[in-house]
N, C-alpha and C. Protein backbone atom coordinates (compact mmCIF):
# COMPACT_ATOMS: atom_id res chain seq x y z
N UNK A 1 -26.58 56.46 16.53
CA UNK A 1 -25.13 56.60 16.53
C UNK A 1 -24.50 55.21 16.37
N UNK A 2 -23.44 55.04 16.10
CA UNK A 2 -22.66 53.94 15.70
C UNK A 2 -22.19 53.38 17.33
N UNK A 3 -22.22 52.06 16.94
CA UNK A 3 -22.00 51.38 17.85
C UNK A 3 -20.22 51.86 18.06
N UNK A 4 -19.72 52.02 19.44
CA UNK A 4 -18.71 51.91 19.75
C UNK A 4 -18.10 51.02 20.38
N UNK A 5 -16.73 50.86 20.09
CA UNK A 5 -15.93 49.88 21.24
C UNK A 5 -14.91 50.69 21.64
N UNK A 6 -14.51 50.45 23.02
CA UNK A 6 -13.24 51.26 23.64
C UNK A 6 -12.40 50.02 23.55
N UNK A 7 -11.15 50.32 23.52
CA UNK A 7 -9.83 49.13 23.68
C UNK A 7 -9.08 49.91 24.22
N UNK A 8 -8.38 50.78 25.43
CA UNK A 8 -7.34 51.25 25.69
C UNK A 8 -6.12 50.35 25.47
N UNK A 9 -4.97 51.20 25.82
CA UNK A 9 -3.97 49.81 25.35
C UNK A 9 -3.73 49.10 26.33
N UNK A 10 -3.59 49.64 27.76
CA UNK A 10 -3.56 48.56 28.51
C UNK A 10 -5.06 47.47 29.46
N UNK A 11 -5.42 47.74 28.64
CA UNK A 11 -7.35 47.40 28.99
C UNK A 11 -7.69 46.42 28.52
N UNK A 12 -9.21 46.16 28.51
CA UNK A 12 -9.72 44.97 27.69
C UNK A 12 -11.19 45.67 27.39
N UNK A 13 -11.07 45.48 26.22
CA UNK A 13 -12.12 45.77 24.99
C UNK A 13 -13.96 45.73 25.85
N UNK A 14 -14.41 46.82 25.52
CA UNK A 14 -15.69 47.01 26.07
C UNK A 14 -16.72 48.03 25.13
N UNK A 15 -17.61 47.96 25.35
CA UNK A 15 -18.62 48.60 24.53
C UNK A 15 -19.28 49.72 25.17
N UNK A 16 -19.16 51.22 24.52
CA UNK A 16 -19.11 52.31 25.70
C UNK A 16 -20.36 52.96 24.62
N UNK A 17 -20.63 53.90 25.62
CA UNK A 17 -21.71 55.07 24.97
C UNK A 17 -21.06 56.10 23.92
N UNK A 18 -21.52 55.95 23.00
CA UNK A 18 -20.79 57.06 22.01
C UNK A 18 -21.18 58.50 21.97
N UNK A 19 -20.13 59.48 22.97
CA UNK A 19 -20.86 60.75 22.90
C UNK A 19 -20.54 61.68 21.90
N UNK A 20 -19.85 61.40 20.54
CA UNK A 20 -19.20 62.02 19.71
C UNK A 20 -19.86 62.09 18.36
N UNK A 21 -20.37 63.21 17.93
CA UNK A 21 -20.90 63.25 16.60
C UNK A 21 -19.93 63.63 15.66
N UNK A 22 -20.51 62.68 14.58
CA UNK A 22 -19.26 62.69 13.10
C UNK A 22 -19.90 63.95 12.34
N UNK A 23 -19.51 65.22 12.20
CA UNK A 23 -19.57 66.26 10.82
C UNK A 23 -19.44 65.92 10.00
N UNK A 24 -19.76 65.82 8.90
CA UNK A 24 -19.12 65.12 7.28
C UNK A 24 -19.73 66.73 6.32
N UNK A 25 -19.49 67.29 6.88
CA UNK A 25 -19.75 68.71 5.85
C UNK A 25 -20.05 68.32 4.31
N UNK A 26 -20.52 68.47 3.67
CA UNK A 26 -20.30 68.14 2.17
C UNK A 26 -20.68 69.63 1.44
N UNK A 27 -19.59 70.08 0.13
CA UNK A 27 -19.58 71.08 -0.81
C UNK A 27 -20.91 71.65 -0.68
N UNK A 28 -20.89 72.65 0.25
CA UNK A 28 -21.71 73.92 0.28
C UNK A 28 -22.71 73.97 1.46
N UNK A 29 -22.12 73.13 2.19
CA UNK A 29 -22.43 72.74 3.90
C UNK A 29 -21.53 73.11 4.32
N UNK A 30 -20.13 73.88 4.28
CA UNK A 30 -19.15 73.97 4.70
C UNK A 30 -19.40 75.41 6.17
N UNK A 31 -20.52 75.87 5.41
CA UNK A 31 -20.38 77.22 6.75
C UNK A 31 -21.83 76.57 7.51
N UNK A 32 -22.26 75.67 7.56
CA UNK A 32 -23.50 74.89 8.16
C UNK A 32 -22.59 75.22 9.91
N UNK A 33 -23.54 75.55 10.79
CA UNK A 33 -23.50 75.43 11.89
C UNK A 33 -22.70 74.04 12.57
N UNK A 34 -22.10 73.96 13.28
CA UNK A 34 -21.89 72.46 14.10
C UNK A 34 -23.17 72.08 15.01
N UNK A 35 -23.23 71.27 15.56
CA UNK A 35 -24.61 70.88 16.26
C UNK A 35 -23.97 70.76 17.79
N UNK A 36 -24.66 70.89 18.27
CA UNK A 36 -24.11 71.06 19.93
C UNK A 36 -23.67 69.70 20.44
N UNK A 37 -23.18 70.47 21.51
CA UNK A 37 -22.26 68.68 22.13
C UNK A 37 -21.23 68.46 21.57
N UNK A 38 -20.70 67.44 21.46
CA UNK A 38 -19.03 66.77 21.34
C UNK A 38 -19.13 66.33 19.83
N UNK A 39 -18.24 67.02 19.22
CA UNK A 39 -18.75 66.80 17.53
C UNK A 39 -17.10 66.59 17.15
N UNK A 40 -16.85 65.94 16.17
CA UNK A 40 -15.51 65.40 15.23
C UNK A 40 -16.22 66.03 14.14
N UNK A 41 -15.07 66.82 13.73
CA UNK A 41 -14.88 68.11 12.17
C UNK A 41 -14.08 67.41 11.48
N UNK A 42 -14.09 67.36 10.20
CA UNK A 42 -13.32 67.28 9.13
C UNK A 42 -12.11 67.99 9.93
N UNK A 43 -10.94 67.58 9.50
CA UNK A 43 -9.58 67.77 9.50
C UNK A 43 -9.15 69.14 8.79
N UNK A 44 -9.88 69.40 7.30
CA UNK A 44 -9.60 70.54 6.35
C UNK A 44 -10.37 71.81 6.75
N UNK A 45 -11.85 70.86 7.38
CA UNK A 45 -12.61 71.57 7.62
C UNK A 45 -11.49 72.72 9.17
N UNK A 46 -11.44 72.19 10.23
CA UNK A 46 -10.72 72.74 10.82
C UNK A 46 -9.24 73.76 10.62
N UNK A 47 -8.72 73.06 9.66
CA UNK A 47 -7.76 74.35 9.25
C UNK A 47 -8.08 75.50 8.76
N UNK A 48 -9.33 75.72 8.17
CA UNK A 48 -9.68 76.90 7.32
C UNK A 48 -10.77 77.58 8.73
N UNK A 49 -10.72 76.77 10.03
CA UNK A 49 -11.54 77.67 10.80
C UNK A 49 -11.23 77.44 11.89
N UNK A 50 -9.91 76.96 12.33
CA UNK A 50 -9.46 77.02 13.78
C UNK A 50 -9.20 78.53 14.64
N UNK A 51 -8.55 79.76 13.87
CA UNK A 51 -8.81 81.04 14.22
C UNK A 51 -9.96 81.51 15.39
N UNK A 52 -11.32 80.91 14.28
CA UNK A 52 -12.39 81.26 15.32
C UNK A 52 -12.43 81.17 16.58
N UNK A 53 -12.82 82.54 17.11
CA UNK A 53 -12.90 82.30 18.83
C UNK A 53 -13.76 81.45 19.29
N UNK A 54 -15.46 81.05 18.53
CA UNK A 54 -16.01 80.33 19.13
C UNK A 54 -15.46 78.67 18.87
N UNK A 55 -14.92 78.32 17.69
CA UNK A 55 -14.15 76.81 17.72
C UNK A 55 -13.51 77.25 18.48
N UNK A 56 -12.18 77.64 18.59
CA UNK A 56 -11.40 77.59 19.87
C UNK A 56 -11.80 77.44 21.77
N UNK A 57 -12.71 77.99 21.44
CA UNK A 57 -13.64 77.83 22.90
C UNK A 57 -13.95 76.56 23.08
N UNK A 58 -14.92 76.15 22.16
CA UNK A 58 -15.41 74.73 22.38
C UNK A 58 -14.35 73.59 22.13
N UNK A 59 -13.14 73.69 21.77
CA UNK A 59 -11.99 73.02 21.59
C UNK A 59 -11.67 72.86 23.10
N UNK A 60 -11.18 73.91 23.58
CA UNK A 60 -11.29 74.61 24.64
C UNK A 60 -11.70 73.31 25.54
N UNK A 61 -13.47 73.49 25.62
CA UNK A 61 -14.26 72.66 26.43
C UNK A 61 -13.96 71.44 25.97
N UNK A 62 -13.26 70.61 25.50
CA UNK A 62 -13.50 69.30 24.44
C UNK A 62 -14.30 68.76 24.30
N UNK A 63 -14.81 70.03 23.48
CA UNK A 63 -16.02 69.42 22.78
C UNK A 63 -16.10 69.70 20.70
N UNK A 64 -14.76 69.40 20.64
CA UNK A 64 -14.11 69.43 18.88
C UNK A 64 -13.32 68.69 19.41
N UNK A 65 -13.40 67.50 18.55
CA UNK A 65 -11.94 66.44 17.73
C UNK A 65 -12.40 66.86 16.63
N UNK A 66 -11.32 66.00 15.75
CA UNK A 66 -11.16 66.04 14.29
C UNK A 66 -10.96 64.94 13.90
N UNK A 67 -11.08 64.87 12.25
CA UNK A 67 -10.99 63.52 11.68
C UNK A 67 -10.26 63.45 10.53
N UNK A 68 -9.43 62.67 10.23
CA UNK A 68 -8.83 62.62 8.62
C UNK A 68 -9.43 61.56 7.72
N UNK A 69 -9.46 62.33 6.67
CA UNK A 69 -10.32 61.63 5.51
C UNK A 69 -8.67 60.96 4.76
N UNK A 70 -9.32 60.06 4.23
CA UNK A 70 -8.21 59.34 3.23
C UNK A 70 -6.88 60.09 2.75
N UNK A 71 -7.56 60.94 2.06
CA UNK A 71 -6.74 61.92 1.13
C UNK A 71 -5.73 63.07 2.18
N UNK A 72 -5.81 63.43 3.27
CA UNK A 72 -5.28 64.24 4.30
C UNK A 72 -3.82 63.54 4.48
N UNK A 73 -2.93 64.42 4.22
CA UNK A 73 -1.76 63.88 4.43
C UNK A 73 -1.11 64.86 5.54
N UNK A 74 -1.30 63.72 6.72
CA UNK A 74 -0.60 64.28 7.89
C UNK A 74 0.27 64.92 7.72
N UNK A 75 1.64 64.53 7.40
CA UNK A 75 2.98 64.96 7.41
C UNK A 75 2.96 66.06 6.38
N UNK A 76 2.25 66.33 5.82
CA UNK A 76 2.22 68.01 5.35
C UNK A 76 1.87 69.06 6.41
N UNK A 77 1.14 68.53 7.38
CA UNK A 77 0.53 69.74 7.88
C UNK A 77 1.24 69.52 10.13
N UNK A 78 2.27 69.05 9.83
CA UNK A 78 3.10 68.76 10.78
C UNK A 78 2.39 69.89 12.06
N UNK A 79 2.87 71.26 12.00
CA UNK A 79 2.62 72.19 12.50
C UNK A 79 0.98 72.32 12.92
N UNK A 80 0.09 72.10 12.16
CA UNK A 80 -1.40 72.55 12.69
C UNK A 80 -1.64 71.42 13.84
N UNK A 81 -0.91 69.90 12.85
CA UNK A 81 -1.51 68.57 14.34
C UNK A 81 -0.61 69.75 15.50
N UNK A 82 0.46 69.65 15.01
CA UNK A 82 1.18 69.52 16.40
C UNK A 82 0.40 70.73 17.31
N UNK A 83 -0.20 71.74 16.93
CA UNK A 83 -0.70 72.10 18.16
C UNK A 83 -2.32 72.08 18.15
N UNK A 84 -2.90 71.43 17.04
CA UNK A 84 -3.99 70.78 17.37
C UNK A 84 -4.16 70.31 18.83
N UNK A 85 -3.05 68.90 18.61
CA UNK A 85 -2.99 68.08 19.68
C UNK A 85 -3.02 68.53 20.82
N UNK A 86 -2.77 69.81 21.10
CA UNK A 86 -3.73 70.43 22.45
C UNK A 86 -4.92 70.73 22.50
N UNK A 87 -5.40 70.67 21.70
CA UNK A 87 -7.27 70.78 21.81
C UNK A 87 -7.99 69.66 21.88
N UNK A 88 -7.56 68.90 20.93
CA UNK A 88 -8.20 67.75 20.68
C UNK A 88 -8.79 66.58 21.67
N UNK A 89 -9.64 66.19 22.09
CA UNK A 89 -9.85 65.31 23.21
C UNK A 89 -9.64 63.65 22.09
N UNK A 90 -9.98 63.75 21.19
CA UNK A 90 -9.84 62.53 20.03
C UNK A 90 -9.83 62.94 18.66
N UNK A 91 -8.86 62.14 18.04
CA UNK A 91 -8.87 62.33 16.56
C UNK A 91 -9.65 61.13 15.88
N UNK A 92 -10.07 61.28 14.95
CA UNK A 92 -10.39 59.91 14.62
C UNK A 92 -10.09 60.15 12.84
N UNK A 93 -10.24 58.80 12.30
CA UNK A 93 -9.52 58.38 11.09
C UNK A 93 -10.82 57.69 10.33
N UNK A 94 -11.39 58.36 9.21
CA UNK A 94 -12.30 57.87 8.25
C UNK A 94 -12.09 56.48 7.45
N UNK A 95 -12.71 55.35 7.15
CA UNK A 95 -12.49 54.56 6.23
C UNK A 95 -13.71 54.68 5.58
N UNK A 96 -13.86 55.18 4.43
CA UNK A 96 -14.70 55.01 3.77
C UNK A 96 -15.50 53.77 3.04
N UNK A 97 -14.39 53.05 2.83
CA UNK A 97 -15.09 51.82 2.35
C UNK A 97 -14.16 50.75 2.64
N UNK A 98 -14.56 49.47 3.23
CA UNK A 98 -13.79 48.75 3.56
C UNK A 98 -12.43 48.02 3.23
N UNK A 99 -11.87 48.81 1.64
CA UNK A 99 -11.22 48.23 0.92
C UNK A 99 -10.41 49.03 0.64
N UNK A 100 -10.46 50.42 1.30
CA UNK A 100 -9.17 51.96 1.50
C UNK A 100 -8.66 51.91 2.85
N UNK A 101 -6.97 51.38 2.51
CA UNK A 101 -6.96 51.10 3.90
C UNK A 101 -5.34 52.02 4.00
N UNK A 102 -5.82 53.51 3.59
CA UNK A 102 -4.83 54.31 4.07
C UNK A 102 -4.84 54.80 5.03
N UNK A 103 -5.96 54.61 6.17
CA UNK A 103 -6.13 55.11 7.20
C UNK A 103 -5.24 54.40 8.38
N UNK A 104 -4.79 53.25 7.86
CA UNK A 104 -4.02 52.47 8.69
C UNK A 104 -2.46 53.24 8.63
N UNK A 105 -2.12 53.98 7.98
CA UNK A 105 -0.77 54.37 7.83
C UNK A 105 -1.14 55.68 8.75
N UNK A 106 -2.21 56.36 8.24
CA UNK A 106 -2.89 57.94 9.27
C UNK A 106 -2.75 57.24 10.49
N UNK A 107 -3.31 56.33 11.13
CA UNK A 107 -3.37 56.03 12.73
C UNK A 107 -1.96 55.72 13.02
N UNK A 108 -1.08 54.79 12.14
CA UNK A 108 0.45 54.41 13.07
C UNK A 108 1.19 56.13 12.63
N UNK A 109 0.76 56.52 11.68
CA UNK A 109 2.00 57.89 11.99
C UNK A 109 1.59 58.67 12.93
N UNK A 110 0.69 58.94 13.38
CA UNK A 110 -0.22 59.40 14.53
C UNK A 110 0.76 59.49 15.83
N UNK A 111 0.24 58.03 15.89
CA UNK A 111 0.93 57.39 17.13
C UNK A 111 2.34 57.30 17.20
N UNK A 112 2.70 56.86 16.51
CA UNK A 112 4.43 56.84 16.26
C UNK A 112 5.14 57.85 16.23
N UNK A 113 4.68 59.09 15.10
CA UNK A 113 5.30 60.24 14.52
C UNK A 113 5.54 61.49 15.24
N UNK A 114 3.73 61.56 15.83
CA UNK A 114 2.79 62.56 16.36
C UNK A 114 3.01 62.19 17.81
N UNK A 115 3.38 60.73 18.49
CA UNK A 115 3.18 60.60 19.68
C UNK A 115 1.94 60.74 19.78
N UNK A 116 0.83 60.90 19.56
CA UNK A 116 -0.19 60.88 20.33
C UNK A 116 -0.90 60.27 20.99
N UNK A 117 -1.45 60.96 22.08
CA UNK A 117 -1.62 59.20 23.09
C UNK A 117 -3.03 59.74 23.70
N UNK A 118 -4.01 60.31 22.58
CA UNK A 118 -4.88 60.57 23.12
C UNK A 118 -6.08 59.68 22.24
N UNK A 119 -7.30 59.42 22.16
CA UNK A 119 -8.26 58.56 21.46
C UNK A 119 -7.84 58.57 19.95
N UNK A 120 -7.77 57.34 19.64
CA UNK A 120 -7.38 57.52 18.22
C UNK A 120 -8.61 56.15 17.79
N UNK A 121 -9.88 57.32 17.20
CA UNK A 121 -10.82 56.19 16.69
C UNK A 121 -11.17 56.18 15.24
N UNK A 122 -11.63 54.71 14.99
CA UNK A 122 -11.64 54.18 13.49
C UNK A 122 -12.74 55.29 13.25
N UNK A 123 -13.72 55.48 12.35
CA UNK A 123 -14.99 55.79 11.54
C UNK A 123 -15.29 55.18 10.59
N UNK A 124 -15.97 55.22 9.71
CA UNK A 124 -16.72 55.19 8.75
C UNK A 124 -17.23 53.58 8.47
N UNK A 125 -17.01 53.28 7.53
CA UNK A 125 -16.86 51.46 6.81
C UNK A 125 -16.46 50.93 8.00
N UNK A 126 -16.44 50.46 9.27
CA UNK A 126 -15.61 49.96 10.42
C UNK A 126 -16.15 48.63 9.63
N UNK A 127 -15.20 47.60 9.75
CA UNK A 127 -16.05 46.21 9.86
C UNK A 127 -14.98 45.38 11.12
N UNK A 128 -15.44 44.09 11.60
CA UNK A 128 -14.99 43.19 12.55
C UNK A 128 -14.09 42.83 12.11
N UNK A 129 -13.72 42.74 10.99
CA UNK A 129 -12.57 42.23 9.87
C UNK A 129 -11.48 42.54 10.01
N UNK A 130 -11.62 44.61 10.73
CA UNK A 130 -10.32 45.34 10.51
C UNK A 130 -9.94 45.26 11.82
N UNK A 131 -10.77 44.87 12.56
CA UNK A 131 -10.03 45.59 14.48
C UNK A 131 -8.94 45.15 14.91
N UNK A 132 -8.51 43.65 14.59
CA UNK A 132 -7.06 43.49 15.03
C UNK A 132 -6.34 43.95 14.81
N UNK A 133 -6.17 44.07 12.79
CA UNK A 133 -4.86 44.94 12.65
C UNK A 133 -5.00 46.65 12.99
N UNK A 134 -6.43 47.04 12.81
CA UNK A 134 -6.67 48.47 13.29
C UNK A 134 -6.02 48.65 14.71
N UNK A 135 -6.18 47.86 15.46
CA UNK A 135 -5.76 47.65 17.16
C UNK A 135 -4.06 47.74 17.20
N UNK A 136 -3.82 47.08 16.64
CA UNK A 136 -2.20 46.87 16.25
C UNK A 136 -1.25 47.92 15.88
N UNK A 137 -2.35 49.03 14.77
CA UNK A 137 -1.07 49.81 14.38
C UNK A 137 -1.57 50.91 16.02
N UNK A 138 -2.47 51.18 16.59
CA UNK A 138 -2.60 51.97 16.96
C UNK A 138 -3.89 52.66 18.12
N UNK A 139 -4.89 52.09 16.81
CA UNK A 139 -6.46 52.74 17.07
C UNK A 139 -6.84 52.00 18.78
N UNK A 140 -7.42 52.91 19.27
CA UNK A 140 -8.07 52.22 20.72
C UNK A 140 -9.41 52.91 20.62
N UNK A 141 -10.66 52.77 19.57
CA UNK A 141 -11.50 52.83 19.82
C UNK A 141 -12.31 52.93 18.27
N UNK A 142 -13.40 52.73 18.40
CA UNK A 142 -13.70 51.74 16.98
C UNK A 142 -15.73 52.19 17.01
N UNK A 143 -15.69 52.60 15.82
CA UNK A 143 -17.27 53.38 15.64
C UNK A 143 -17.94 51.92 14.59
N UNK A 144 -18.42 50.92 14.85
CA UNK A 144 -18.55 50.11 14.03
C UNK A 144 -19.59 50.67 12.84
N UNK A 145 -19.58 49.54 12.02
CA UNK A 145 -20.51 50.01 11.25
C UNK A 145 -22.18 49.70 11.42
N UNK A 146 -23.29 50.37 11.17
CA UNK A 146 -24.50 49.55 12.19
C UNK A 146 -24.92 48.20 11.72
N UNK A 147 -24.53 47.21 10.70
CA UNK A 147 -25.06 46.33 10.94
C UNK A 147 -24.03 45.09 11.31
N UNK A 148 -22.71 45.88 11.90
CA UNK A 148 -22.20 45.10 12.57
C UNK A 148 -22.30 44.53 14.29
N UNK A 149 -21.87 42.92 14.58
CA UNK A 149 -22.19 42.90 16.10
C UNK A 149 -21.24 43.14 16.89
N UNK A 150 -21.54 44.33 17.89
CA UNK A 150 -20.41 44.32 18.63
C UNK A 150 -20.22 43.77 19.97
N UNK A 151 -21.37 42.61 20.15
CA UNK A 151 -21.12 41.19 20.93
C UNK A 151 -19.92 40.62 20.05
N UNK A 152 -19.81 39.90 18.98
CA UNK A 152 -18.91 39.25 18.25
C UNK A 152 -17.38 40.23 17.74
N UNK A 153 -17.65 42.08 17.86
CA UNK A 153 -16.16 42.46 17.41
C UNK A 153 -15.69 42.13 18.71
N UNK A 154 -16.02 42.38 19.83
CA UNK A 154 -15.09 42.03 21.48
C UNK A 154 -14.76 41.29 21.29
N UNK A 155 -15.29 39.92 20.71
CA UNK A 155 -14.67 38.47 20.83
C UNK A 155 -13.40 38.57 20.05
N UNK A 156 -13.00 39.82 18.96
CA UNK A 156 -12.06 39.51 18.39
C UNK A 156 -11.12 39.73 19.24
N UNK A 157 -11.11 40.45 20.05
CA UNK A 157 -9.71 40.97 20.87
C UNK A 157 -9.31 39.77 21.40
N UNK A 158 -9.79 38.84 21.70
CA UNK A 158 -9.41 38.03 22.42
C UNK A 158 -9.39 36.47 22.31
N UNK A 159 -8.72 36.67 20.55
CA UNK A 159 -8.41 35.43 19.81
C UNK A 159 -7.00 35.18 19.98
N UNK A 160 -6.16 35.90 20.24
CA UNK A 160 -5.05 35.55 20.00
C UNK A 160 -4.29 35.94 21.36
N UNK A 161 -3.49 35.23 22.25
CA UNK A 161 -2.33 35.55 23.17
C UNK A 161 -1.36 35.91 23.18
N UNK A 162 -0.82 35.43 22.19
CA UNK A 162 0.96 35.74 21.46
C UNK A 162 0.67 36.30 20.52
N UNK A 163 1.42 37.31 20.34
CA UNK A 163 1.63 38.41 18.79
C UNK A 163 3.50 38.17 18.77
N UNK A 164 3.36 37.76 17.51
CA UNK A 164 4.96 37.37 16.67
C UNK A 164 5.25 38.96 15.87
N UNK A 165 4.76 39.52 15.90
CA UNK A 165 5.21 40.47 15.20
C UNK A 165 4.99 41.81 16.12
N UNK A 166 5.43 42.99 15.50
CA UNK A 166 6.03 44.32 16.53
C UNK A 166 4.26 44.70 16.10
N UNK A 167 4.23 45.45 17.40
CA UNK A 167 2.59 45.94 17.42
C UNK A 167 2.88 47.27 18.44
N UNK A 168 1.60 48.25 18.12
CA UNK A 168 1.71 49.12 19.75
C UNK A 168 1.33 49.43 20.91
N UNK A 169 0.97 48.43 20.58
CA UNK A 169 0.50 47.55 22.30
C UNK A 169 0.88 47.13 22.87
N UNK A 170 1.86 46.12 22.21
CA UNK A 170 3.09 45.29 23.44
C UNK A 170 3.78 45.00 22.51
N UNK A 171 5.02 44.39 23.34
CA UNK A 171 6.29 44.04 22.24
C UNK A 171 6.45 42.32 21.93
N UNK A 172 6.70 42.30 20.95
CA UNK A 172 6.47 41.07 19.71
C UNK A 172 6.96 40.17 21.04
N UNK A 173 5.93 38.62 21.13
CA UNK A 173 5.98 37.83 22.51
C UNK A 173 7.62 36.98 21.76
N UNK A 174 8.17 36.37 22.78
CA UNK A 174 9.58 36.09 22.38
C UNK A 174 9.09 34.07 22.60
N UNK A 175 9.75 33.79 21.46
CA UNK A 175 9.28 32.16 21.19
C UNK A 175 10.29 31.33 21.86
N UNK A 176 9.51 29.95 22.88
CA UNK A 176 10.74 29.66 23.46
C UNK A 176 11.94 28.72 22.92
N UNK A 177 12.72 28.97 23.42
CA UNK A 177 14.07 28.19 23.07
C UNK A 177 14.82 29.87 21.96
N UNK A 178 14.08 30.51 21.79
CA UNK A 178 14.85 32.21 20.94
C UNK A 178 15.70 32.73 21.34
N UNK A 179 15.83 32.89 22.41
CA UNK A 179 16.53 33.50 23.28
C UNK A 179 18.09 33.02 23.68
N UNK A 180 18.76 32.36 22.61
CA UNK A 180 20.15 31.81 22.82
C UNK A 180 21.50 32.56 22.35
């Protein structure tokens, strides 16, 4: 399993046990069983099978989050998050490759739009590269990628003291003598 990091927002960055398996269904795996335990579904995958009594059960138990792939455009499907977001113990947000970085707009509308204030973790491509600004719009928890170190992503949290700009974590630090 992928290395994890937790960051709550009011916390400090630590490296936790990852009990969450990623589904990635692919064209004609779609009616494939889930595997037991705490599993993250495709996002699409879940709309075409939230009905089910047995997903609903194990939603139920939280043991289903979901995940959005690139292409998933939240704000179409307003109504399913919004009462998703009672099942869900975590959503998490796919990057496929380190260089698609629409997932950063999926996590701040999330948080911002959706309110949600429940696990909002990176996937896929994670690299050390993205966690600050990933941290910033939103995300508090981070599936690295495996041949990244996550001795050295912790160290990122804790490069910088002052943030000059609006974040959602805390509010933009105020520079002195500004205040006139």
């Amino acid at each position: 399993m992928p290395k994890l990091i937790s960051f709550p927002k009011n916390g400090t960055a630590s490296l936790v046990k990852n009990e969450w398996q990623v589904f990635r269904a692919t064209e004609g795996e779609e009616a494939a069983a889930l595997p037991p335990g705490k599993v993250m579904v495709p996002f699409t995958w879940w709309l075409t099978r939230c009905s089910r009594p047995e997903f609903i059960e194990r939603a139920k138990k939280g043991e289903i989050g979901i995940w959005f792939a690139p292409e998933d455009d939240v704000l179409h499907h307003v109504n399913a998050i919004t009462e998703g977001e009672k099942l869900w113990p975590v959503i998490g947000v796919d990057f496929p490759i380190f260089r698609d970085g629409r997932g950063f707009s999926t996590g701040a509308l999330l948080r911002e739009r959706f309110n949600w204030n429940g696990e909002l973790r990176a996937i896929g491509d994670v690299l050390i590269d993205q966690l600050l600004q990933l941290a910033r719009v939103g995300f508090d928890a981070f599936a690295l990628r495996n041949d990244q170190n996550p001795d050295v992503a912790i160290k990122q949290f804790e490069l910088y003291t002052v943030n000059l700009q609006n974040d959602w974590r805390a509010d933009r630090a105020q520079l002195l003598g500004a205040q006139k």
